[in-house]
Protein backbone atom coordinates (compact mmCIF):
# COMPACT_ATOMS: atom_id res chain seq x y z
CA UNK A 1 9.84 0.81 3.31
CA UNK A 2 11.24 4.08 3.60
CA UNK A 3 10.04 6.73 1.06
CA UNK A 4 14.19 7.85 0.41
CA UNK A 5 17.00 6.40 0.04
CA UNK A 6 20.93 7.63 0.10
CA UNK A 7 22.73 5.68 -2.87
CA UNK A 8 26.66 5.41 -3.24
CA UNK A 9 27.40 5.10 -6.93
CA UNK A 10 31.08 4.89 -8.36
CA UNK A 11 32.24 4.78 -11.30
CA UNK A 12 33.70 1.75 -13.40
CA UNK A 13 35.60 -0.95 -11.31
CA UNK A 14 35.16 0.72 -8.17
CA UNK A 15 31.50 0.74 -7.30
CA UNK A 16 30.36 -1.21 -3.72
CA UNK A 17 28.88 -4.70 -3.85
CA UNK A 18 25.73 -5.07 -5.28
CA UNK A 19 25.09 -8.78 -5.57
CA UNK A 20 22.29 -8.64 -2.94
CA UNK A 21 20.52 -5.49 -3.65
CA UNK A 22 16.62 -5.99 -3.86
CA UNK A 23 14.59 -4.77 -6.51
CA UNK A 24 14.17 -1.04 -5.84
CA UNK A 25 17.75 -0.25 -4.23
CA UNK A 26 18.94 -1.86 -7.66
CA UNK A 27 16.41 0.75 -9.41
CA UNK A 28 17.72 3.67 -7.48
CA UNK A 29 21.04 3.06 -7.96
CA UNK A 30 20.47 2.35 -11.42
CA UNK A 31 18.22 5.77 -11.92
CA UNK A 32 21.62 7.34 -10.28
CA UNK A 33 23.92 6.43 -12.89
CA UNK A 34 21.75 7.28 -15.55
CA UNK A 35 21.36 11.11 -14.24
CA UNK A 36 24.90 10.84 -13.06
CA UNK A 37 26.67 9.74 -16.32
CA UNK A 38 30.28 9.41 -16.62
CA UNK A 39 32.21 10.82 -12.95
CA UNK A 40 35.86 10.77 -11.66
CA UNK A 41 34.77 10.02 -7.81
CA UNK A 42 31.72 8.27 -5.98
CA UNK A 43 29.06 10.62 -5.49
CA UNK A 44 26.08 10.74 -3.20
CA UNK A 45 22.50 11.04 -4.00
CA UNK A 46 19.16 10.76 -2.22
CA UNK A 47 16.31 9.15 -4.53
CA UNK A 48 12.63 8.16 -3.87
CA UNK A 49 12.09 4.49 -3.58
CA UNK A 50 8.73 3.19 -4.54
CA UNK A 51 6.28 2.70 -1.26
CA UNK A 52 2.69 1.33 -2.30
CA UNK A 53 0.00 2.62 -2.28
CA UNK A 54 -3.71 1.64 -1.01
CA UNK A 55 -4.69 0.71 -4.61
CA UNK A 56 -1.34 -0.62 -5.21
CA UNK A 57 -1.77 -3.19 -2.42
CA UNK A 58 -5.51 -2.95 -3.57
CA UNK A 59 -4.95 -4.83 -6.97
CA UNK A 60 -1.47 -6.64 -5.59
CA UNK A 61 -3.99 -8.53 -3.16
CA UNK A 62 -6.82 -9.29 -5.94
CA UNK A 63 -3.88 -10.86 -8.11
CA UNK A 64 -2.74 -12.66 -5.46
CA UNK A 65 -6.28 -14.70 -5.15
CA UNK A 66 -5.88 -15.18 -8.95
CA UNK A 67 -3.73 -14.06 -12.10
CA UNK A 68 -5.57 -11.45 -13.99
CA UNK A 69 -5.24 -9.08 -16.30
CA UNK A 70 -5.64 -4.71 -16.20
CA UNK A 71 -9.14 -4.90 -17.88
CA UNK A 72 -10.79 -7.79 -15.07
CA UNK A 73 -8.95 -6.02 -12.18
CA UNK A 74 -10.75 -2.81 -13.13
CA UNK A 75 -13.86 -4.38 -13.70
CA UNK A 76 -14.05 -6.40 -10.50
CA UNK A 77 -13.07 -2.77 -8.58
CA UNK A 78 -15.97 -1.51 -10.10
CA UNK A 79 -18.60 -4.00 -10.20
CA UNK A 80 -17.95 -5.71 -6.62
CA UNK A 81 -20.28 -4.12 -4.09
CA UNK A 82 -17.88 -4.41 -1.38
CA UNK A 83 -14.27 -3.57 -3.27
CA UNK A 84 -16.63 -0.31 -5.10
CA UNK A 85 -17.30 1.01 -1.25
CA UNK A 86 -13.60 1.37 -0.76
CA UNK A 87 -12.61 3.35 -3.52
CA UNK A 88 -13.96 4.64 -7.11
CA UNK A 89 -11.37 3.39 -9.47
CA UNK A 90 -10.87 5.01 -13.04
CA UNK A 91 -9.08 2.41 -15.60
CA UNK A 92 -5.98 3.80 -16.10
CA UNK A 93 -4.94 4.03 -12.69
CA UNK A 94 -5.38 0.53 -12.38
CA UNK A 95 -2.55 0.04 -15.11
CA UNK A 96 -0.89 2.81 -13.59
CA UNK A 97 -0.64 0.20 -10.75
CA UNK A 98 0.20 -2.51 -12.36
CA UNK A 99 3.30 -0.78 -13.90
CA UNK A 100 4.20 0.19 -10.51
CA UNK A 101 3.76 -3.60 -8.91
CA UNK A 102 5.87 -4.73 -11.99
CA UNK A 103 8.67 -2.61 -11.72
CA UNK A 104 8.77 -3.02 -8.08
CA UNK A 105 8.96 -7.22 -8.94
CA UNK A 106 5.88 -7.73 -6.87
CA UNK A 107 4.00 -9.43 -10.26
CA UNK A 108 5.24 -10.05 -13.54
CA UNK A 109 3.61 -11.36 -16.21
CA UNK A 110 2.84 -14.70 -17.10
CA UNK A 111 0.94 -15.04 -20.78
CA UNK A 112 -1.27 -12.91 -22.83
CA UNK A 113 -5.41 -13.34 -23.61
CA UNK A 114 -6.67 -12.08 -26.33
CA UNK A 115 -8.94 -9.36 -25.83
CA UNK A 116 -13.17 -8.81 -26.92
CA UNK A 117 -11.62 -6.64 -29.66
CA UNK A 118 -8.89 -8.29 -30.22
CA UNK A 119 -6.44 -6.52 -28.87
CA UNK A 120 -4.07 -8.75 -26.05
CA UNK A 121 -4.27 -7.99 -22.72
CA UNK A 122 -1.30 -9.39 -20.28
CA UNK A 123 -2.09 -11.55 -17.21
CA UNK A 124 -0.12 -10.56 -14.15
CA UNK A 125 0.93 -12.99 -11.41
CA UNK A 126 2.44 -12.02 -7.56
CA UNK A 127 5.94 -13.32 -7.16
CA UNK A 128 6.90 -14.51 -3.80
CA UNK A 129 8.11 -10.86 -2.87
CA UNK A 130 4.59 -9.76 -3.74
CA UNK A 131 2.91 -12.31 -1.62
CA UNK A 132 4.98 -11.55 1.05
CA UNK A 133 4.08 -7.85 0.55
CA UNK A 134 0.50 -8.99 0.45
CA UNK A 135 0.36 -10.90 3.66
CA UNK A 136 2.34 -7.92 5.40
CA UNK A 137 -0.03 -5.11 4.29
CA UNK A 138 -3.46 -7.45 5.37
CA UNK A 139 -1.84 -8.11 8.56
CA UNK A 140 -0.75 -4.80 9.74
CA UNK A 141 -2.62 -2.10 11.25
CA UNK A 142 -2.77 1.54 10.18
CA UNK A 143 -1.11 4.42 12.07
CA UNK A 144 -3.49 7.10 11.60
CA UNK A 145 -7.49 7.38 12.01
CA UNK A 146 -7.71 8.81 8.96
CA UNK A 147 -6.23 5.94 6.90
CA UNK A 148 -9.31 4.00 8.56
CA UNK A 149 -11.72 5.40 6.03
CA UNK A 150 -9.95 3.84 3.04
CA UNK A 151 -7.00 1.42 4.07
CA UNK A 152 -8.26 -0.48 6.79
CA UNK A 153 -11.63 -0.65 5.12
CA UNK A 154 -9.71 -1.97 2.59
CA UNK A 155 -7.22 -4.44 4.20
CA UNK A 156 -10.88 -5.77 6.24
CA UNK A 157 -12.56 -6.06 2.95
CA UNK A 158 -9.52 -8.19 1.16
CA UNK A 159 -9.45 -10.66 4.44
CA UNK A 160 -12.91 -11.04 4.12
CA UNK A 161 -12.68 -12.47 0.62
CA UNK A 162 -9.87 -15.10 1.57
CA UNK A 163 -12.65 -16.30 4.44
CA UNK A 164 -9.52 -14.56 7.01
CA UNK A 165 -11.33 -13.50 10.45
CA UNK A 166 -10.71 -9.83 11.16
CA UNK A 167 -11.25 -10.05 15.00
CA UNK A 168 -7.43 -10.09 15.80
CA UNK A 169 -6.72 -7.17 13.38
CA UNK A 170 -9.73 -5.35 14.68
CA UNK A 171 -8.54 -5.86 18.15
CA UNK A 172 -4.57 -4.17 17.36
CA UNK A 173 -6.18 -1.43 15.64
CA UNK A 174 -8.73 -0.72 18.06
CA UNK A 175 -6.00 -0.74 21.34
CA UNK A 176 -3.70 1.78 18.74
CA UNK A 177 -6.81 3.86 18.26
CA UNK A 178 -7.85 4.03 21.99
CA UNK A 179 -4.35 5.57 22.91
CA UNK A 180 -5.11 8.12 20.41
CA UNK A 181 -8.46 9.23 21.81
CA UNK A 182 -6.99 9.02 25.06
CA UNK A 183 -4.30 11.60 23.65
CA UNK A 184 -7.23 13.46 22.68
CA UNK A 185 -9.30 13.59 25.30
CA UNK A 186 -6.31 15.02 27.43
CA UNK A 187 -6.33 17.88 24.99
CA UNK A 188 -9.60 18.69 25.38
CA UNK A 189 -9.49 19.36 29.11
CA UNK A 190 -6.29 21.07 28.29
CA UNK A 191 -7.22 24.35 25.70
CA UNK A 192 -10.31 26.39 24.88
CA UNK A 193 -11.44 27.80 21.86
CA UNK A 194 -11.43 26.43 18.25
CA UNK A 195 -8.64 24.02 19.82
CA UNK A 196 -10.72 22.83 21.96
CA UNK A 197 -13.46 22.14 19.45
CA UNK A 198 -11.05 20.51 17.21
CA UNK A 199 -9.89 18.57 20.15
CA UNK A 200 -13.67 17.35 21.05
CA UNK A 201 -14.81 16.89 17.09
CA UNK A 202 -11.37 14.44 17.01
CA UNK A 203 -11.84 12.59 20.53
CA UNK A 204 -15.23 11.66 18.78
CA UNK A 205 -14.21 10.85 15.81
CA UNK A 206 -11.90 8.02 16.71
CA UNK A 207 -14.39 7.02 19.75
CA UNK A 208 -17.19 6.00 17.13
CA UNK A 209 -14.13 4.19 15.23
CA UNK A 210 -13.28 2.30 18.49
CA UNK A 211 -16.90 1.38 18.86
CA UNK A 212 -17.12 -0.25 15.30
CA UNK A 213 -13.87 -2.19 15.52
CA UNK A 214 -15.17 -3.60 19.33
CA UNK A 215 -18.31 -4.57 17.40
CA UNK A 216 -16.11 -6.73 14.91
CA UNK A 217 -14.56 -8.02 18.11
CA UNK A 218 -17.66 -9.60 18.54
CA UNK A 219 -18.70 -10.75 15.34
C-alpha cells in the first residue's frame, strides 16, 4: 500500500463514484471533506493512508490464530519466549494497534469479556481483508537487511506457530539478500577510506544473514 494518496473531493451532487472505494481511500476522502468543509469546485489533496506496521501485522497475525482481546495480546507478547525476542511491547501500543487494525477494517470486534476487575475488555476478530493482509505479510519477503532484525524474525516466528515451513521464504529472502552483498562487495573493491570500511562492515553484515537463512534451507 502506498504511504499517500491524491483524493478528488467535490462538493454536493457532483463528487466521483465511490461505491467501490476500500476502507482507507473511503477514510481519506472522508478526512478530506472534513478539513475541506463547504467548497464551490473539486479540490485536490494528498493524505497519508494507513500502511502497517511490524507490530500491527504482529498482533493482526496472533488474532488471526484466535479472537482475543488488548489485555491477552499484550500478555502473550510478553510472556512468549519466542514472540518477547522480536520485540519488547509496552501495553498501550498494543491498543494503539488495535485501533489502527480496526479502523483500517482488518478486525472488528465481536463480544465483550468481562475483565479480573471488572472492567470489559473487547475481543477482536480478523475480517477476511485482515486475513488476506495476514497471509500477504507472512508470505512476503523484506526489502532491506535491516528489516531482518525485527520483521522477518517476526514473519519466521508467526509461521512457525501455524506449523508453516519457512524453507521457501528463507530461500526468496536469502537470493534478494545475496544480490545485495553482491552490490556490496562491488563497492568495496571500488572506494577507500571510511567508504570502504562501511562498504566491508555491510558486505559482512548481510553475508552472516545469508548464512543463517541457507541454514534454515536445511532445516
Amino acid at each position: 500500500m502506498e504511504p499517500f494518496t491524491t483524493v478528488l473531493d467535490a462538493c454536493a451532487g457532483s463528487g466521483p463514484d465511490t461505491t467501490h472505494e476500500d476502507a482507507s481511500a473511503a477514510s481519506a476522502r472522508n478526512t478530506a471533506r472534513r478539513s475541506w468543509g463547504r467548497c464551490d469546485r473539486p479540490r485536490l489533496v494528498t493524505v497519508r493512508l494507513y500502511s502497517p506496521s511490524v507490530l500491527d501485522h504482529l498482533v493482526l497475525s496472533l488474532i488471526d490464530e484466535r479472537p482475543a482481546h488488548g489485555f491477552a495480546i499484550a500478555k502473550l507478547l510478553s510472556n512468549n519466549d519466542s514472540l518477547a525476542a522480536v520485540m519488547h511491547v509496552r501495553r498501550p501500543l498494543v491498543y494503539r494497534s488495535l485501533k489502527a487494525l480496526s479502523e483500517a477494517g482488518f478486525i472488528r470486534a465481536s463480544k465483550t469479556e468481562a475483565g479480573d476487575q471488572g472492567s470489559e475488555r473487547t475481543v477482536y476478530r480478523v475480517t477476511a481483508r485482515g486475513s488476506r493482509e495476514v497471509t500477504g505479510w507472512l508470505d512476503g519477503v523484506v526489502a532491506h537487511p535491516r528489516d531482518a532484525r525485527i520483521e522477518l524474525l517476526a514473519k519466521f516466528v508467526c509461521r512457525s506457530r501455524r506449523n508453516l515451513s519457512n524453507v521457501e521464504l528463507a530461500k526468496r529472502q536469502r537470493e534478494v539478500f545475496e544480490e545485495i552483498a553482491q552490490h556490496f562487495d562491488q563497492g568495496i573493491d571500488n572506494t577507500t577510506g571510511a567508504a570502504r570500511l562501511v562498504a566491508m562492515w555491510r558486505h559482512e553484515s548481510v553475508a552472516s544473514m545469508v548464512a543463517l537463512l541457507e541454514r534454515l534451507e536445511r532445516d
